[in-house]
C-alpha atoms as a PDB file:
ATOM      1  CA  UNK A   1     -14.522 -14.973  -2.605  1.00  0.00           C
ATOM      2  CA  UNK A   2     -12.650 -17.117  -5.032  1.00  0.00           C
ATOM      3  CA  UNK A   3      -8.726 -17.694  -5.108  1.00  0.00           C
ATOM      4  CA  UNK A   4      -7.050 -15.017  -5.816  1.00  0.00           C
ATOM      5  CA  UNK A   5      -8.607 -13.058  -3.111  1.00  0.00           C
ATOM      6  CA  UNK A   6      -8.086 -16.038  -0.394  1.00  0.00           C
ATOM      7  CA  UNK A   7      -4.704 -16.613  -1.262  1.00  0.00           C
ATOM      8  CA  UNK A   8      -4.076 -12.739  -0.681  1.00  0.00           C
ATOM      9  CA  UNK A   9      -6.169 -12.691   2.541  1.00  0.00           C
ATOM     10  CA  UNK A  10      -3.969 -15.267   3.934  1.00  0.00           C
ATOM     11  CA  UNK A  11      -1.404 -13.576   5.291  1.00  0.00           C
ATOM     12  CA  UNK A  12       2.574 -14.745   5.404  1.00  0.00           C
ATOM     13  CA  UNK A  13       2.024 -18.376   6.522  1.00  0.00           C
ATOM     14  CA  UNK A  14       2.393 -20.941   4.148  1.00  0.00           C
ATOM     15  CA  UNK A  15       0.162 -23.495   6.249  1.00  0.00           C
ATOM     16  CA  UNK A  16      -2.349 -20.801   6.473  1.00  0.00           C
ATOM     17  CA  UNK A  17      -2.352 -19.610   3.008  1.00  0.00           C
ATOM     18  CA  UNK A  18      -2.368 -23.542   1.742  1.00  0.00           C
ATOM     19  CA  UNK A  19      -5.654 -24.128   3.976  1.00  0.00           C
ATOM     20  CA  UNK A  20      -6.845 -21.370   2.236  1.00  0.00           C
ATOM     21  CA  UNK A  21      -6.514 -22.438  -0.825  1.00  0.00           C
ATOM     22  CA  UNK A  22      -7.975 -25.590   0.251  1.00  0.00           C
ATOM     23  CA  UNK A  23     -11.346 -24.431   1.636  1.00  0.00           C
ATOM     24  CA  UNK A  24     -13.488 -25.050  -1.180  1.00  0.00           C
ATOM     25  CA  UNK A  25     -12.064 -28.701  -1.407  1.00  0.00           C
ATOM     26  CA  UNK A  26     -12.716 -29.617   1.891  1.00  0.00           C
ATOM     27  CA  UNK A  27     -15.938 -30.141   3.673  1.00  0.00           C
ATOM     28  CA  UNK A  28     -17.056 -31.577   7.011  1.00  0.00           C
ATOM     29  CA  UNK A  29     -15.452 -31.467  10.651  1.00  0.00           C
ATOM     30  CA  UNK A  30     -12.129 -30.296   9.774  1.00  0.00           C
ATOM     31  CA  UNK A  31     -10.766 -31.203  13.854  1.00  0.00           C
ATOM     32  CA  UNK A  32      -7.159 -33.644  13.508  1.00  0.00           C
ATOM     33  CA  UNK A  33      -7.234 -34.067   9.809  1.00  0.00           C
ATOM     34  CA  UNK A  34      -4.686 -31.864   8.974  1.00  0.00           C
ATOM     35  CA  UNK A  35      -1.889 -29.868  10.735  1.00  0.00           C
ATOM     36  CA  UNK A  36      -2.925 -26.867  12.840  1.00  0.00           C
ATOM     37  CA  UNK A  37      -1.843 -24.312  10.706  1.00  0.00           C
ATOM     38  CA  UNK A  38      -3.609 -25.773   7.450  1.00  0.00           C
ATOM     39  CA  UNK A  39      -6.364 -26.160   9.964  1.00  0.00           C
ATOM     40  CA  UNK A  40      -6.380 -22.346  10.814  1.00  0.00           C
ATOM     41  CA  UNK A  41      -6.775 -21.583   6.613  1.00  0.00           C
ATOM     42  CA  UNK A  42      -9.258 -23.915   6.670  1.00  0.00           C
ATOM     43  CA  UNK A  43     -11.156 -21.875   8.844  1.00  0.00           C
ATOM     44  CA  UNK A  44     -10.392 -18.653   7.960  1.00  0.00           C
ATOM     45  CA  UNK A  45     -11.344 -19.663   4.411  1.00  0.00           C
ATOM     46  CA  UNK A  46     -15.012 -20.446   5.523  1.00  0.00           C
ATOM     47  CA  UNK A  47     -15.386 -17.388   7.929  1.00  0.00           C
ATOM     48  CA  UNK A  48     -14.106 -15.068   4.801  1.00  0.00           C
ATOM     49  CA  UNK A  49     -17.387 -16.893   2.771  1.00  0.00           C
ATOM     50  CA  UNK A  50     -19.761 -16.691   5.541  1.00  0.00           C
ATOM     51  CA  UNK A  51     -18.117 -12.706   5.872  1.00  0.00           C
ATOM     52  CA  UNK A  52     -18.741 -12.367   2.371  1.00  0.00           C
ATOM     53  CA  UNK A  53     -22.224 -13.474   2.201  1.00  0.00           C
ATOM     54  CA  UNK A  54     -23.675 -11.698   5.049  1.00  0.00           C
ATOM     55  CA  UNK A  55     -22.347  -8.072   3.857  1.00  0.00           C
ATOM     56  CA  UNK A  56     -24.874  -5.759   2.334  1.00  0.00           C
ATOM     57  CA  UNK A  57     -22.527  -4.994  -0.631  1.00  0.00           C
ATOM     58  CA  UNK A  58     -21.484  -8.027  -1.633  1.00  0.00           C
ATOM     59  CA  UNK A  59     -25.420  -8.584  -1.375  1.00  0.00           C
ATOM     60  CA  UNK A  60     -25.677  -5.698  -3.721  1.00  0.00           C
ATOM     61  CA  UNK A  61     -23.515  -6.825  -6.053  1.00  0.00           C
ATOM     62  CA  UNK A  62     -25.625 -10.337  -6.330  1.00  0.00           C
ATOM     63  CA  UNK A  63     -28.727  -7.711  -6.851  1.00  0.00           C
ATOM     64  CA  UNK A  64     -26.684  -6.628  -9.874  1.00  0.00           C
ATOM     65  CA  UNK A  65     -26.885  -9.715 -11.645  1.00  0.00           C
ATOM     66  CA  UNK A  66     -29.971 -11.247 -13.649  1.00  0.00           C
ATOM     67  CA  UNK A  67     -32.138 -13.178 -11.927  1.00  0.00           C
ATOM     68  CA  UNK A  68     -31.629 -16.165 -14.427  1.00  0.00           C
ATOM     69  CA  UNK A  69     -28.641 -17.032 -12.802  1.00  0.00           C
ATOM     70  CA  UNK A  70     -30.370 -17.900  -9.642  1.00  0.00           C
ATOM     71  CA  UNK A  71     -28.333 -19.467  -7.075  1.00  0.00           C
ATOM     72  CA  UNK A  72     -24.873 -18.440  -9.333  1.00  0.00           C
ATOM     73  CA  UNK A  73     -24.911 -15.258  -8.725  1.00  0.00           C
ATOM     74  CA  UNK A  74     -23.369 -15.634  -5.693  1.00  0.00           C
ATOM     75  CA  UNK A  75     -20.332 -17.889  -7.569  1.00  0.00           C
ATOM     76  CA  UNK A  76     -20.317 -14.797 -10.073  1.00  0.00           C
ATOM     77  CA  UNK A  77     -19.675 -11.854  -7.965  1.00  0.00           C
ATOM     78  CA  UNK A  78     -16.708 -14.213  -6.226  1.00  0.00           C
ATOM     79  CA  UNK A  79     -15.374 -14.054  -9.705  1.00  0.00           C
ATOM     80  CA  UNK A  80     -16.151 -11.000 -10.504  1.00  0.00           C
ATOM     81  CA  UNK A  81     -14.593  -9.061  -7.229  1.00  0.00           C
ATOM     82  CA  UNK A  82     -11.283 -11.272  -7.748  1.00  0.00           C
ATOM     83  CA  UNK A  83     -11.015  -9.633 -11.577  1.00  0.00           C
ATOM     84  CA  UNK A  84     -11.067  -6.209  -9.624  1.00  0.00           C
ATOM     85  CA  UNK A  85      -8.525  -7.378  -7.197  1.00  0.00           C
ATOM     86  CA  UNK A  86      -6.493  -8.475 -10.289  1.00  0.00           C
ATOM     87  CA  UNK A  87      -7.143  -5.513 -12.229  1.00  0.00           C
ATOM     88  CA  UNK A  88      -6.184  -3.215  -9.245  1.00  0.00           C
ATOM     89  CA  UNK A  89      -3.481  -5.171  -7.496  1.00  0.00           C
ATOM     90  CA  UNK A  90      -1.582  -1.995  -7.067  1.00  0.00           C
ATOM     91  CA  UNK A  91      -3.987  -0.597  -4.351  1.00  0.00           C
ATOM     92  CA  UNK A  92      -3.682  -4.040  -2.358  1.00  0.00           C
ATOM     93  CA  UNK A  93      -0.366  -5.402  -2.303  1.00  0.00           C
ATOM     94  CA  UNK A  94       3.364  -3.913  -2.711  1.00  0.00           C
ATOM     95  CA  UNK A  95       4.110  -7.383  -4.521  1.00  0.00           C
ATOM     96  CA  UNK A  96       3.519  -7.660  -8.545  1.00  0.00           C
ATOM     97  CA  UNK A  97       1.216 -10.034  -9.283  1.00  0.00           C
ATOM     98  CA  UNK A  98       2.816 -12.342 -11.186  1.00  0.00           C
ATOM     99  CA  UNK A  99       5.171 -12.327  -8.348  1.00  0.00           C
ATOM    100  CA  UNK A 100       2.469 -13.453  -6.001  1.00  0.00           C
ATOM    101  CA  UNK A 101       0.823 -16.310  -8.001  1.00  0.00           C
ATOM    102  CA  UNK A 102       4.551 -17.833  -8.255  1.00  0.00           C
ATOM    103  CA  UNK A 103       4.847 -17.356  -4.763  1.00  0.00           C
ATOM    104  CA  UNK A 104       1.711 -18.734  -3.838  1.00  0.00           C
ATOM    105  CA  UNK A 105       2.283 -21.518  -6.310  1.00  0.00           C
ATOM    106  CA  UNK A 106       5.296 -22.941  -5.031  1.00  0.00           C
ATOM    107  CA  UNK A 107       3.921 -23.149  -1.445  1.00  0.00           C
ATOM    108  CA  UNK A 108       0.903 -24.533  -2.459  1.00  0.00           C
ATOM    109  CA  UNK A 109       3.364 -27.726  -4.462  1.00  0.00           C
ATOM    110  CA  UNK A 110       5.427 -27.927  -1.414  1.00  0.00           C
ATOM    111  CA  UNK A 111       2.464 -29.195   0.798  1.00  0.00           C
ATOM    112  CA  UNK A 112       0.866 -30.877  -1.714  1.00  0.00           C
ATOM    113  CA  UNK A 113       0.685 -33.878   1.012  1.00  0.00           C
ATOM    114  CA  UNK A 114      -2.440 -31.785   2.321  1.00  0.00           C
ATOM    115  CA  UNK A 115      -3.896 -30.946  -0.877  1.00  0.00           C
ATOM    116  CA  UNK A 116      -7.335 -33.059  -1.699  1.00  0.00           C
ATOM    117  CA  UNK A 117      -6.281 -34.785  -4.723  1.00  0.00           C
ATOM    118  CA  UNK A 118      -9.333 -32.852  -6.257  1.00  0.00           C
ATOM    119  CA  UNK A 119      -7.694 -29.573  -6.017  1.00  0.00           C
ATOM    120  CA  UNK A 120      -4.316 -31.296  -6.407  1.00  0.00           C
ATOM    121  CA  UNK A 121      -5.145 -31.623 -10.283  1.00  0.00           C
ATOM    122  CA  UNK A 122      -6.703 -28.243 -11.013  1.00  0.00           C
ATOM    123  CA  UNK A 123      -3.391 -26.721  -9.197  1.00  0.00           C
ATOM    124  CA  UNK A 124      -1.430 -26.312 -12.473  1.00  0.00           C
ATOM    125  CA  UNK A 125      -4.634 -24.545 -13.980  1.00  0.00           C
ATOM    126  CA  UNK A 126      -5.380 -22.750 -11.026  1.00  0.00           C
ATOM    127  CA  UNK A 127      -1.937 -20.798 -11.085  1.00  0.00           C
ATOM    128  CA  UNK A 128      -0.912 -21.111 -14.771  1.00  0.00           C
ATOM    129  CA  UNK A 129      -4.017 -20.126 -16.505  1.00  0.00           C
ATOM    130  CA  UNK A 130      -6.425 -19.237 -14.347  1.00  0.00           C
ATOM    131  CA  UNK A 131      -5.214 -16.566 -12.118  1.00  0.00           C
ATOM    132  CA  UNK A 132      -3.139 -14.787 -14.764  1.00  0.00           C
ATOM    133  CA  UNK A 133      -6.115 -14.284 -16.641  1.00  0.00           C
ATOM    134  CA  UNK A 134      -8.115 -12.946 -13.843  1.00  0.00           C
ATOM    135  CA  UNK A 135      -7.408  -9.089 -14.700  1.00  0.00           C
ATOM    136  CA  UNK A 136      -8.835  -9.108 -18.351  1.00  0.00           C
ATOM    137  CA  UNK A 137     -12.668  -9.810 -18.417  1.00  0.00           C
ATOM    138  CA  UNK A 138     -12.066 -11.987 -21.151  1.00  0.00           C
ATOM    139  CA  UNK A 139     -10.183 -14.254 -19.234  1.00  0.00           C
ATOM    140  CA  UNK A 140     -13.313 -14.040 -16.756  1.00  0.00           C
ATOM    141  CA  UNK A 141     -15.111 -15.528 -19.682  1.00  0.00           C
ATOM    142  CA  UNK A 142     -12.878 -18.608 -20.029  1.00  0.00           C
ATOM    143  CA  UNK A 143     -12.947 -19.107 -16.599  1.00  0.00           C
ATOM    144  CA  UNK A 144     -16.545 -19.266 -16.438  1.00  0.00           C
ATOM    145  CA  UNK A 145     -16.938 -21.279 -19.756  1.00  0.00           C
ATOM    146  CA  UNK A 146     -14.610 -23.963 -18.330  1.00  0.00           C
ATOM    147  CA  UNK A 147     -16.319 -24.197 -15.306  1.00  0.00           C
ATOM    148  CA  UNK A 148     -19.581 -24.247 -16.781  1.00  0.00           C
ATOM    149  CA  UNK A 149     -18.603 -27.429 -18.363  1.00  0.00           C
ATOM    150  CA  UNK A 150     -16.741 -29.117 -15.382  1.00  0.00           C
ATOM    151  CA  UNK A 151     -20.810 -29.037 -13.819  1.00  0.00           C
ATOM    152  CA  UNK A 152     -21.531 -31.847 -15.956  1.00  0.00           C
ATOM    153  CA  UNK A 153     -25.055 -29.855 -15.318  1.00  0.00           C
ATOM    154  CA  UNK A 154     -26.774 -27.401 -17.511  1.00  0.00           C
ATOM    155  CA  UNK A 155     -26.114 -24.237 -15.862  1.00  0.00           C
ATOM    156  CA  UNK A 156     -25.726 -20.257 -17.247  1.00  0.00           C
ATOM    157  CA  UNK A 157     -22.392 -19.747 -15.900  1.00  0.00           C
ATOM    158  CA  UNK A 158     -21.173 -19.452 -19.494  1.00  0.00           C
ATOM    159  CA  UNK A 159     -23.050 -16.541 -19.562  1.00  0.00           C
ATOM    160  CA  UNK A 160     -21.975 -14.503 -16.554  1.00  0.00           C
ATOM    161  CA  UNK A 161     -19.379 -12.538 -17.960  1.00  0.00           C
ATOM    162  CA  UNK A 162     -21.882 -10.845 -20.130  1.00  0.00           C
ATOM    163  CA  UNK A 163     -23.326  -9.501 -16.406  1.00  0.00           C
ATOM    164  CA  UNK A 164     -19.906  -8.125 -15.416  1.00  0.00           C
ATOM    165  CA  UNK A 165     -19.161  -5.654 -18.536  1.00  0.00           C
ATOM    166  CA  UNK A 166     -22.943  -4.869 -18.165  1.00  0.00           C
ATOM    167  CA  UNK A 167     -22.502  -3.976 -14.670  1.00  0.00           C
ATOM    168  CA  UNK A 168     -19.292  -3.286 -14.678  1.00  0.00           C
ATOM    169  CA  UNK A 169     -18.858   0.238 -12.859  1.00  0.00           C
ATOM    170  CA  UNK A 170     -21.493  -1.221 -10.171  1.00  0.00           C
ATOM    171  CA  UNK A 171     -19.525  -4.313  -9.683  1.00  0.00           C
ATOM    172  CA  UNK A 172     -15.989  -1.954  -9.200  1.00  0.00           C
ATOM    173  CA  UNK A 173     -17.575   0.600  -7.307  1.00  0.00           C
ATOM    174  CA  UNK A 174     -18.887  -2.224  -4.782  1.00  0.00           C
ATOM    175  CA  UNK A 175     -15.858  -4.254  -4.877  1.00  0.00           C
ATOM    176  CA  UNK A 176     -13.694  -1.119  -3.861  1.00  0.00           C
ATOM    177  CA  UNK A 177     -15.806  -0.435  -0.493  1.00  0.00           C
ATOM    178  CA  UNK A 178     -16.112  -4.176   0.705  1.00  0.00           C
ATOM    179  CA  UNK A 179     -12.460  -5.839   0.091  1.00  0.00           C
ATOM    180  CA  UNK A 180     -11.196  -3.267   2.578  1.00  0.00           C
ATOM    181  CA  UNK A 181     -14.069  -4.574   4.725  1.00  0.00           C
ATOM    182  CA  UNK A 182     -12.697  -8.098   4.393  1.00  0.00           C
ATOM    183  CA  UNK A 183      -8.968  -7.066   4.490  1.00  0.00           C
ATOM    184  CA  UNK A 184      -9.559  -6.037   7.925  1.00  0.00           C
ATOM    185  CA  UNK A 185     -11.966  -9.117   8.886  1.00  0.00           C
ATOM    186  CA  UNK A 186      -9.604 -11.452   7.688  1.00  0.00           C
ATOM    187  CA  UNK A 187      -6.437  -9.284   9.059  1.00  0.00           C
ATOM    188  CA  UNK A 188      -8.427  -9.343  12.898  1.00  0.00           C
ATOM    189  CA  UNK A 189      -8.991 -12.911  12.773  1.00  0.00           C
ATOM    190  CA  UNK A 190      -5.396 -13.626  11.653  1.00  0.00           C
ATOM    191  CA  UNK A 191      -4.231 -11.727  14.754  1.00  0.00           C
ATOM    192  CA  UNK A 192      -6.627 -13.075  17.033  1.00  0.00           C
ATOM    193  CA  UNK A 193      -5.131 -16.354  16.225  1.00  0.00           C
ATOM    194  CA  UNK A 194      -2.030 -15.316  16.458  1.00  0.00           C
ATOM    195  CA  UNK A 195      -2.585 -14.485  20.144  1.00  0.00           C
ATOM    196  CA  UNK A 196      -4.166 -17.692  20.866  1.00  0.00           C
END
């Protein structure tokens, strides 16, 4: 999943939602490098992306897209089902959007001691241009065109929006039977910690 959807998956802890956040920074043996909490988002942040990739819709969805993208696909459907969660916000969360993202924001600044300095400067993008732009699938396009060039690789990522309007229905109609899926995955593993 990409950001939006781990930042909502996260719960009300602002350690856990910041580890969250941080997941796709951070690789390697995660024991003692950062405060439990952080810690936990960490891992809940790699057991959403192993959940993700193991479930026969979300492997539909990557069946959706052309075969040209290879190894991208999966990087476009994690795109592609946080649009839908933008789009449809309304069915997931009592809390506007815009709300959210400057909520989630101004947690994410105030540990910013934790932050790899990686994600540290993307932050401001992340929040300010990024995520607002995650309902229209025009803003899906910019997304993908600026992170087609970050690669410093030749890649087709530029491309993938084309794949979501082409697929669009497919991708919504999957999207809408697996994030309830992962609500409750990542809602079980959140109270299983909690118990701990």
């Amino acid at each position: 999943m990409n950001f939006l959807a781990h930042l909502h998956l996260s719960g009300n802890d602002p350690d856990i939602l910041t580890g969250n956040m941080m997941g796709d920074f951070v690789k390697g043996r995660l024991e003692g490098r950062f405060p439990p909490r952080v810690t936990l988002g960490l891992e809940l942040h790699r057991r959403i992306d192993s959940f993700a990739g193991r479930h026969p819709v979300f492997q539909n969805s990557r069946q959706l897209i052309d075969l040209r993208f290879g190894l991208y696909r999966g990087v476009l459907v994690d795109l592609f089902y946080d649009h839908f969660l933008a789009a449809r916000w309304h069915l997931y969360s009592a809390e506007p959007l815009a709300a959210f993202i400057a909520r989630s924001e101004a947690v994410v600044r105030s540990r910013a001691a934790h932050l790899p300095e990686r994600l540290e400067r993307v932050v401001p993008a992340i929040f300010g241009q990024w995520l607002p732009s995650y309902a229209d699938p025009c803003g899906i396009g910019q997304v993908l065109g600026r992170m087609a060039a970050r690669m410093g690789r030749p890649n087709p990522l530029a491309d993938g929006a084309g794949e979501l309007l082409r697929c669009y229905d497919g991708f919504r109609d999957d999207f809408s039977r697996f994030y309830p899926d992962l609500m409750a995955f990542s809602g079980q593993f959140l109270a299983d910690a909690g118990r701990q």
